[in-house]
C-alpha atoms as a PDB file:
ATOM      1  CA  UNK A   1     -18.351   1.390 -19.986  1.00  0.00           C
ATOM      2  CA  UNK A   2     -20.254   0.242 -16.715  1.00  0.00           C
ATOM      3  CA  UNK A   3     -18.761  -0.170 -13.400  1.00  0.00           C
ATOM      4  CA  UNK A   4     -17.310  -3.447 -12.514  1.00  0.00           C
ATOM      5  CA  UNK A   5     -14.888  -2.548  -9.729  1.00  0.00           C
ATOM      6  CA  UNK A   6     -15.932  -0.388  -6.324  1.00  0.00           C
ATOM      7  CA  UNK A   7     -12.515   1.178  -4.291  1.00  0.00           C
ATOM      8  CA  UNK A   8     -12.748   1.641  -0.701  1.00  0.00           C
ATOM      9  CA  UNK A   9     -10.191   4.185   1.457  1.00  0.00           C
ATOM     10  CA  UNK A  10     -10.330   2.955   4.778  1.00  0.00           C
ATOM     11  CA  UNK A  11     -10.051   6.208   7.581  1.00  0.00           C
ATOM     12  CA  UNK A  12     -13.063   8.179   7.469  1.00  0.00           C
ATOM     13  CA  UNK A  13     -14.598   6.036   4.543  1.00  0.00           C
ATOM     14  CA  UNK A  14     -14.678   2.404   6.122  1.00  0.00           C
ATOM     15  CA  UNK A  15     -13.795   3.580   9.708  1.00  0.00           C
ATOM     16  CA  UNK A  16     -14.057   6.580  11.944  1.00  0.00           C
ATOM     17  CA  UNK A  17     -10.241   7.730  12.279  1.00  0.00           C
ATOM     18  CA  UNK A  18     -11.170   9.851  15.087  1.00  0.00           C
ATOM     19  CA  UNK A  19      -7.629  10.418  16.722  1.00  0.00           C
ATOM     20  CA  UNK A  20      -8.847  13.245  18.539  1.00  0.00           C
ATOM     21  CA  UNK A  21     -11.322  11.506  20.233  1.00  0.00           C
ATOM     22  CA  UNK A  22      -8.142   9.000  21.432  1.00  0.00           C
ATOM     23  CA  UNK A  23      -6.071  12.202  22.678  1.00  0.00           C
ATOM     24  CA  UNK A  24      -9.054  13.483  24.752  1.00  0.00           C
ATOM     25  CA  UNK A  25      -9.521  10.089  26.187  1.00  0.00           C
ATOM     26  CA  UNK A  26      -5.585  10.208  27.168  1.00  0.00           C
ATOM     27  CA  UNK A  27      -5.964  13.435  28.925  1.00  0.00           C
ATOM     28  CA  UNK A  28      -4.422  15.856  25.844  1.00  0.00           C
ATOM     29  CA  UNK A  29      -6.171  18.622  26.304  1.00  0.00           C
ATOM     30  CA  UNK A  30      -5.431  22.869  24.895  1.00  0.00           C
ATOM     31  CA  UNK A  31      -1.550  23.545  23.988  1.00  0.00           C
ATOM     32  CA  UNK A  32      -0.544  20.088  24.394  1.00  0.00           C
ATOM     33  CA  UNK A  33      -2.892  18.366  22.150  1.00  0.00           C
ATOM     34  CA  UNK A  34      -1.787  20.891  19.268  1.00  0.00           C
ATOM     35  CA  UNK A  35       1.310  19.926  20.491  1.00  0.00           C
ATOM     36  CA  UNK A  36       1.192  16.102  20.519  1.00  0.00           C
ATOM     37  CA  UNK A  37      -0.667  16.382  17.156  1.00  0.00           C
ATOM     38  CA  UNK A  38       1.566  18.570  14.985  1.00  0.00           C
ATOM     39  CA  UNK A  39       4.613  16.194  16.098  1.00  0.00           C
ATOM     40  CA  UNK A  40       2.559  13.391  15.108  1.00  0.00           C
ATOM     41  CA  UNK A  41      -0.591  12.641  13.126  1.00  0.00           C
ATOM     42  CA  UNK A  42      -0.436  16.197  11.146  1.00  0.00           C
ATOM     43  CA  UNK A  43       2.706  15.820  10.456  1.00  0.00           C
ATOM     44  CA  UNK A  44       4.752  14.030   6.963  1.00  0.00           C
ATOM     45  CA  UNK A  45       6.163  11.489   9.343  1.00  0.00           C
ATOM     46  CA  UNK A  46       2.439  10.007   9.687  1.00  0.00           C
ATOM     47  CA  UNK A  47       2.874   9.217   5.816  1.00  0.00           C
ATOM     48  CA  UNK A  48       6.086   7.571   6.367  1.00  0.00           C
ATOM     49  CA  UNK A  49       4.517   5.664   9.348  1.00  0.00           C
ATOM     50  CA  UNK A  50       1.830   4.967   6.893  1.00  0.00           C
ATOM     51  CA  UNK A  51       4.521   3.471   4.614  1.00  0.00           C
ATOM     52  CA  UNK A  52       5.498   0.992   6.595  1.00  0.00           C
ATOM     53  CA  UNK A  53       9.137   2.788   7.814  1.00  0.00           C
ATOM     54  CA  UNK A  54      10.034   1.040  11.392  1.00  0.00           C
ATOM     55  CA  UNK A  55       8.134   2.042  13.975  1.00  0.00           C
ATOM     56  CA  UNK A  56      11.029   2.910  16.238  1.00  0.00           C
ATOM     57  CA  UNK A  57      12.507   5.387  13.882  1.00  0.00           C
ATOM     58  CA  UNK A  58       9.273   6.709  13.452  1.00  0.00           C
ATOM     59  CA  UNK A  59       8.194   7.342  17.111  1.00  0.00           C
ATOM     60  CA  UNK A  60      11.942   8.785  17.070  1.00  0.00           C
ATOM     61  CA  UNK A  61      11.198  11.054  14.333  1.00  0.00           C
ATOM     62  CA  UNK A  62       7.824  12.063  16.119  1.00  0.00           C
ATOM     63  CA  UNK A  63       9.735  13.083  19.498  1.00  0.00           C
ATOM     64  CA  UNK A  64      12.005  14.740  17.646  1.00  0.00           C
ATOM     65  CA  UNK A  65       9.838  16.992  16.381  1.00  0.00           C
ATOM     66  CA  UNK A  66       8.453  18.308  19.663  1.00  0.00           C
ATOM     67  CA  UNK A  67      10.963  16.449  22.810  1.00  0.00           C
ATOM     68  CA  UNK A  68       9.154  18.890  25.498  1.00  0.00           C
ATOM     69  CA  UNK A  69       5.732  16.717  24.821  1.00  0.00           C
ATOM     70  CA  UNK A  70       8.164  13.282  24.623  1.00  0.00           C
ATOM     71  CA  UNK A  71       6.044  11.681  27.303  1.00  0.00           C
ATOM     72  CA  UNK A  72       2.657  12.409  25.682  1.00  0.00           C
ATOM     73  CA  UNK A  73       4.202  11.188  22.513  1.00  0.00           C
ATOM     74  CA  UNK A  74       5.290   7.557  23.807  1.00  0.00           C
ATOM     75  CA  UNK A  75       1.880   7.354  25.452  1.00  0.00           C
ATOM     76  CA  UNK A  76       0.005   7.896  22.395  1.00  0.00           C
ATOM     77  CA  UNK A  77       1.794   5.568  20.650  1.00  0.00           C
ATOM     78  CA  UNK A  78       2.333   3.004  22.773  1.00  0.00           C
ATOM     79  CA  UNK A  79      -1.310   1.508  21.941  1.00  0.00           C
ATOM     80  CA  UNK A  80      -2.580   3.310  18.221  1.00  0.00           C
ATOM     81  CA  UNK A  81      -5.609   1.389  17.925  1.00  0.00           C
ATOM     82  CA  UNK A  82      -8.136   3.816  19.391  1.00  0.00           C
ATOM     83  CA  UNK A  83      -7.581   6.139  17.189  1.00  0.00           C
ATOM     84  CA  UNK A  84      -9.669   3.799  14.576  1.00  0.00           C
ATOM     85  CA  UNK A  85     -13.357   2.708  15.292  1.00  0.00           C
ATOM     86  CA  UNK A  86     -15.726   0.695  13.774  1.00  0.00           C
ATOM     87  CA  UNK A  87     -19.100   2.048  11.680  1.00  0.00           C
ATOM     88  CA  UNK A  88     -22.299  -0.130  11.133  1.00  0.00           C
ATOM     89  CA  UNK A  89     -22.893   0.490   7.775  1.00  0.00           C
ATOM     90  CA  UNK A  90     -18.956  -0.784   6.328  1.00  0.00           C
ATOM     91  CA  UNK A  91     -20.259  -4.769   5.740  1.00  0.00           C
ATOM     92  CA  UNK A  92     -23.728  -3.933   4.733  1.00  0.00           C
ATOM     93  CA  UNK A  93     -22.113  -1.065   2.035  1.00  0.00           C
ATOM     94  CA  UNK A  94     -20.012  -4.058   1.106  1.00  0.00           C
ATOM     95  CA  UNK A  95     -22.470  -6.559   1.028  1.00  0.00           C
ATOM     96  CA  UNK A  96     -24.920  -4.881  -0.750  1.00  0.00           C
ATOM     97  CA  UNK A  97     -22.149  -3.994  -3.823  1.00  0.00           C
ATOM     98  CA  UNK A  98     -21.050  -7.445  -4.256  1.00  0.00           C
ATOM     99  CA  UNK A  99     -24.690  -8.986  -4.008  1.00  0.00           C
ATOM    100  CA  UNK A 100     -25.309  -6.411  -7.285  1.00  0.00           C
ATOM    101  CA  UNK A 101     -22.302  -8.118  -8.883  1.00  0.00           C
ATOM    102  CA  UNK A 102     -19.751  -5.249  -8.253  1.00  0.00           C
ATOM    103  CA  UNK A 103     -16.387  -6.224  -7.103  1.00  0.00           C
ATOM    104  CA  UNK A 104     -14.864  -4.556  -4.074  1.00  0.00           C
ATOM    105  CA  UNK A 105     -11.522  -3.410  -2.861  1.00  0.00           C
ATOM    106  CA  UNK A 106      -9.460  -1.781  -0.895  1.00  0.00           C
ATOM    107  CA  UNK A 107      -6.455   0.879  -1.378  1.00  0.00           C
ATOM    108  CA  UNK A 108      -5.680   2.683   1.865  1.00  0.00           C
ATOM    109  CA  UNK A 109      -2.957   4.050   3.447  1.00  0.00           C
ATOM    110  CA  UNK A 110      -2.319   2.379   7.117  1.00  0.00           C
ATOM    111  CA  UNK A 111       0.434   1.399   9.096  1.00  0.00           C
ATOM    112  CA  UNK A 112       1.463  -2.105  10.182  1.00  0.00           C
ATOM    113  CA  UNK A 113       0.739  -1.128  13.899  1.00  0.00           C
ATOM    114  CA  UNK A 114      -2.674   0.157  13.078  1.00  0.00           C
ATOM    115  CA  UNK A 115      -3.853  -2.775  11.412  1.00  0.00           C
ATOM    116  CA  UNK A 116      -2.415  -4.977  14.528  1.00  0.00           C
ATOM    117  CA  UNK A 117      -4.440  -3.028  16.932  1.00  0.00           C
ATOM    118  CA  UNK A 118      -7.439  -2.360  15.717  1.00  0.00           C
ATOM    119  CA  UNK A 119      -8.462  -5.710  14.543  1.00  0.00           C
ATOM    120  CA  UNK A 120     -12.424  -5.013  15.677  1.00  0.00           C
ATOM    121  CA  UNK A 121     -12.153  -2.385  13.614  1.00  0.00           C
ATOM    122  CA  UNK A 122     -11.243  -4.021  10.447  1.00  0.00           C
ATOM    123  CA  UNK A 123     -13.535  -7.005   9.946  1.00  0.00           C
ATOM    124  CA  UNK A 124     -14.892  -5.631   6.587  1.00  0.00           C
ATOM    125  CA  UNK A 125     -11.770  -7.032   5.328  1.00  0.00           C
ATOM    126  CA  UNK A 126     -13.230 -10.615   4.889  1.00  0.00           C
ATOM    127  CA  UNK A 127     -15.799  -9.296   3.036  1.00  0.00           C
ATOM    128  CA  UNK A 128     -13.507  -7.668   0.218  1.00  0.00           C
ATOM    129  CA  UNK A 129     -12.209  -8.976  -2.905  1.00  0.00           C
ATOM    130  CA  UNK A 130      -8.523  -7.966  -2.473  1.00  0.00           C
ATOM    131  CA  UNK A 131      -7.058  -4.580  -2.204  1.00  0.00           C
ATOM    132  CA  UNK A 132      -3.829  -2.643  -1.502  1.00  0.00           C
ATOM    133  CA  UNK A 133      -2.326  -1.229   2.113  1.00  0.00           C
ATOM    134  CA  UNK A 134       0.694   0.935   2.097  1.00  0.00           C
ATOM    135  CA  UNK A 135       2.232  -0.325   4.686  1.00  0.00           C
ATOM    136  CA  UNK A 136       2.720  -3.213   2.592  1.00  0.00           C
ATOM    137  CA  UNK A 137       3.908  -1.949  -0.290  1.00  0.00           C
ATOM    138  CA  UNK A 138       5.875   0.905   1.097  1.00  0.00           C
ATOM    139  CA  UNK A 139       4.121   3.888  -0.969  1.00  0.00           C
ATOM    140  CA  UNK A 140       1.500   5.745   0.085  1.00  0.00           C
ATOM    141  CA  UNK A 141      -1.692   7.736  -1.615  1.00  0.00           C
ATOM    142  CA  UNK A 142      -1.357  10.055  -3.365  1.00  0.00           C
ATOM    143  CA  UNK A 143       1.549   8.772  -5.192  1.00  0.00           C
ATOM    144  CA  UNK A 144       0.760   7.603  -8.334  1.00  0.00           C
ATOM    145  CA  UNK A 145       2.565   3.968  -7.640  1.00  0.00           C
ATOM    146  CA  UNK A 146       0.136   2.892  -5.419  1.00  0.00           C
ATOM    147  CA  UNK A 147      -2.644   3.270  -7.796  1.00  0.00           C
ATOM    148  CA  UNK A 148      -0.752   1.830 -10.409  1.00  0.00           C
ATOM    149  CA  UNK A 149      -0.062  -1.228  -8.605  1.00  0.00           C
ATOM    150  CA  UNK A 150      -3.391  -1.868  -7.581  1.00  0.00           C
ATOM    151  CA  UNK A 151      -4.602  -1.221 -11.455  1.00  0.00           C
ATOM    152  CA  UNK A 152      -2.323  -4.001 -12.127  1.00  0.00           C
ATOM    153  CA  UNK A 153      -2.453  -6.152  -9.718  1.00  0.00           C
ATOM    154  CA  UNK A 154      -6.283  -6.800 -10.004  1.00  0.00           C
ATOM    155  CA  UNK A 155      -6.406  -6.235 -14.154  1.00  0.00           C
ATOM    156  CA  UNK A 156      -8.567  -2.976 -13.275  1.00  0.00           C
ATOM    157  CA  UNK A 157      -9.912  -0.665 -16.316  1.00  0.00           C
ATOM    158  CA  UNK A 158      -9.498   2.162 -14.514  1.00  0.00           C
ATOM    159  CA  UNK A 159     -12.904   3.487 -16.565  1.00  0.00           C
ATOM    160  CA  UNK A 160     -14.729   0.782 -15.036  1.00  0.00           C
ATOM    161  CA  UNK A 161     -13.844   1.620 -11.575  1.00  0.00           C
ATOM    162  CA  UNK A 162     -14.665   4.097  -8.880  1.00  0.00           C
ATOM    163  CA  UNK A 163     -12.476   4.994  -5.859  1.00  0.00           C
ATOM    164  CA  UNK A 164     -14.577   6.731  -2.592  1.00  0.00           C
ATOM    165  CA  UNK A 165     -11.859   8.455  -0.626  1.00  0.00           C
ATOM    166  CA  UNK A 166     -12.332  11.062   2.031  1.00  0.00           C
ATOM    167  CA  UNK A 167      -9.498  13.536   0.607  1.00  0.00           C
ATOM    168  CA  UNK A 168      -9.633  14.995  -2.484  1.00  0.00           C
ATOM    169  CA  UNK A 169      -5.886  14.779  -2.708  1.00  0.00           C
ATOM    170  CA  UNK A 170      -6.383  11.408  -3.358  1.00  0.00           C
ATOM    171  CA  UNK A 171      -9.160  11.252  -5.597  1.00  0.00           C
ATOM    172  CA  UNK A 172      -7.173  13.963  -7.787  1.00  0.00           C
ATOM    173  CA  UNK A 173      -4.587  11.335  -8.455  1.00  0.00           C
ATOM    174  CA  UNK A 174      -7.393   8.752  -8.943  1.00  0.00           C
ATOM    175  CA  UNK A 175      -8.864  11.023 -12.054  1.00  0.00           C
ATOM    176  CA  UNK A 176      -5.802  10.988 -13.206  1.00  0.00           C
ATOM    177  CA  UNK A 177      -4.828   7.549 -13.779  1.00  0.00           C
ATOM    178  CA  UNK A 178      -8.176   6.927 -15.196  1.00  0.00           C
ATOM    179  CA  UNK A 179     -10.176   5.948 -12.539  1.00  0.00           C
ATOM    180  CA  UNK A 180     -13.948   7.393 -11.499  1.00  0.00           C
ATOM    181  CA  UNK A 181     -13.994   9.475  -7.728  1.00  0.00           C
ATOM    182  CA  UNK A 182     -15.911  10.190  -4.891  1.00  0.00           C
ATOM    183  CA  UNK A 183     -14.899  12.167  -2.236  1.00  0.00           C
ATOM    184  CA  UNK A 184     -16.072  10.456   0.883  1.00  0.00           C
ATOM    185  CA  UNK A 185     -17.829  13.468   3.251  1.00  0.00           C
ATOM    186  CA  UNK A 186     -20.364  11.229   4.883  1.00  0.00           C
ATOM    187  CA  UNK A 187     -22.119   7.548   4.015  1.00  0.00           C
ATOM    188  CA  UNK A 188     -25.650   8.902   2.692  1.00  0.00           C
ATOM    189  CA  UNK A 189     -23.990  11.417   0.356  1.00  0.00           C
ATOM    190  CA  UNK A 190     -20.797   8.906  -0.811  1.00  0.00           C
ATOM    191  CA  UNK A 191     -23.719   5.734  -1.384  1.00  0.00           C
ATOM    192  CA  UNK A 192     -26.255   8.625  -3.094  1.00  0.00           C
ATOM    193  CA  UNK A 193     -23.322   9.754  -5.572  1.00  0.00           C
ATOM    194  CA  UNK A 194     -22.158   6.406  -6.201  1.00  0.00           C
ATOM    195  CA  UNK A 195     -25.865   5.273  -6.946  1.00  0.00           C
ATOM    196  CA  UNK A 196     -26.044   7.581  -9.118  1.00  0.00           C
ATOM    197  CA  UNK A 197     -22.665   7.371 -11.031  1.00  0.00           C
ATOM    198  CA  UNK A 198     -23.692   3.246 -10.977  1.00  0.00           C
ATOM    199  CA  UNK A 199     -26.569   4.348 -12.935  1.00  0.00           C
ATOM    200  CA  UNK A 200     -25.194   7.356 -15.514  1.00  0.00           C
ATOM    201  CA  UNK A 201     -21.942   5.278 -16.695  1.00  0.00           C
END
């Protein structure tokens, strides 16, 4: 059965999600970036940020974790959107597909905040078909809901669809619903894989 239907992640697939590049540039620096980053973005409460819980209970929950770094905390979330940036080849990747006939969308897990802040980061977006953000939905990869939902949503044969994501968490999950995976390390080896799978199926 070819492939019909092309799944984009979003952070590190779509977009740099470089949030240590956005600590540097805020002065976090040795013990306190560990710090600042283990009570936030490597911690389970990014996932629930992710699923769209309210972002005061969430910045809560992230002080919480580490109060003696409260300060850094508030400033690094007080404006998210650097921690996304843009990459040239997102709406030419996306072009190209659909120009071969290939339908492409998104499943990704973001917050609400991100995706208000980082609007130059996201203009792929009118370029897509359709697609699924958690923060929307209020589950997150890799649970198997979100997949589902997008399966249904957008009548998907999951044998006739690939999904490039970055972790392999995620394209685990996507094997096992049915689906084809990549897992996203950079754009010449995700575009030369999916090439090839475009070819072989």
């Amino acid at each position: 059965m070819a492939i019909k239907t092309v799944i984009f992640d979003i952070g590190n697939v779509l977009t740099e999600f470089s949030w240590e590049r956005h600590f540097r540039q805020l002065g976090f620096e040795g013990e306190i970036f560990e710090r600042v980053a283990d009570a936030t973005v490597r911690s389970p409460l990014w996932g629930e940020f992710d699923r769209g819980c309210d972002d005061n209970e969430v910045l809560k929950g992230f002080i919480e974790r580490d109060p003696g770094v409260e300060e850094q905390i508030r400033l690094m979330f007080k404006n998210i959107g650097p921690t996304l940036n843009p990459v040239d080849y997102a709406i030419p990747w996306i072009m190209e597909l659909k120009k071969k006939g290939f339908r492409v969308l998104i499943l990704s897990n973001l917050s609400s905040k991100t995706v208000h802040e980082c609007h130059r980061c996201l203009h792929f977006m009118n370029y897509v078909d359709g697609g699924i953000l958690s923060y929307m939905e209020g589950v997150i990869k890799p649970e198997r809901e979100i997949y589902d939902r997008l399966i249904e949503r957008y009548f998907i044969e999951p044998a006739q669809a690939v999904f490039i994501d970055d972790t392999p968490r995620n394209i685990d999950m996507a094997l096992k619903v049915g689906l084809h995976g990549i897992v996203f390390e950079n754009y010449e080896q995700a575009s030369r894989e999916l090439d090839t799978l475009l070819l072989t199926i």
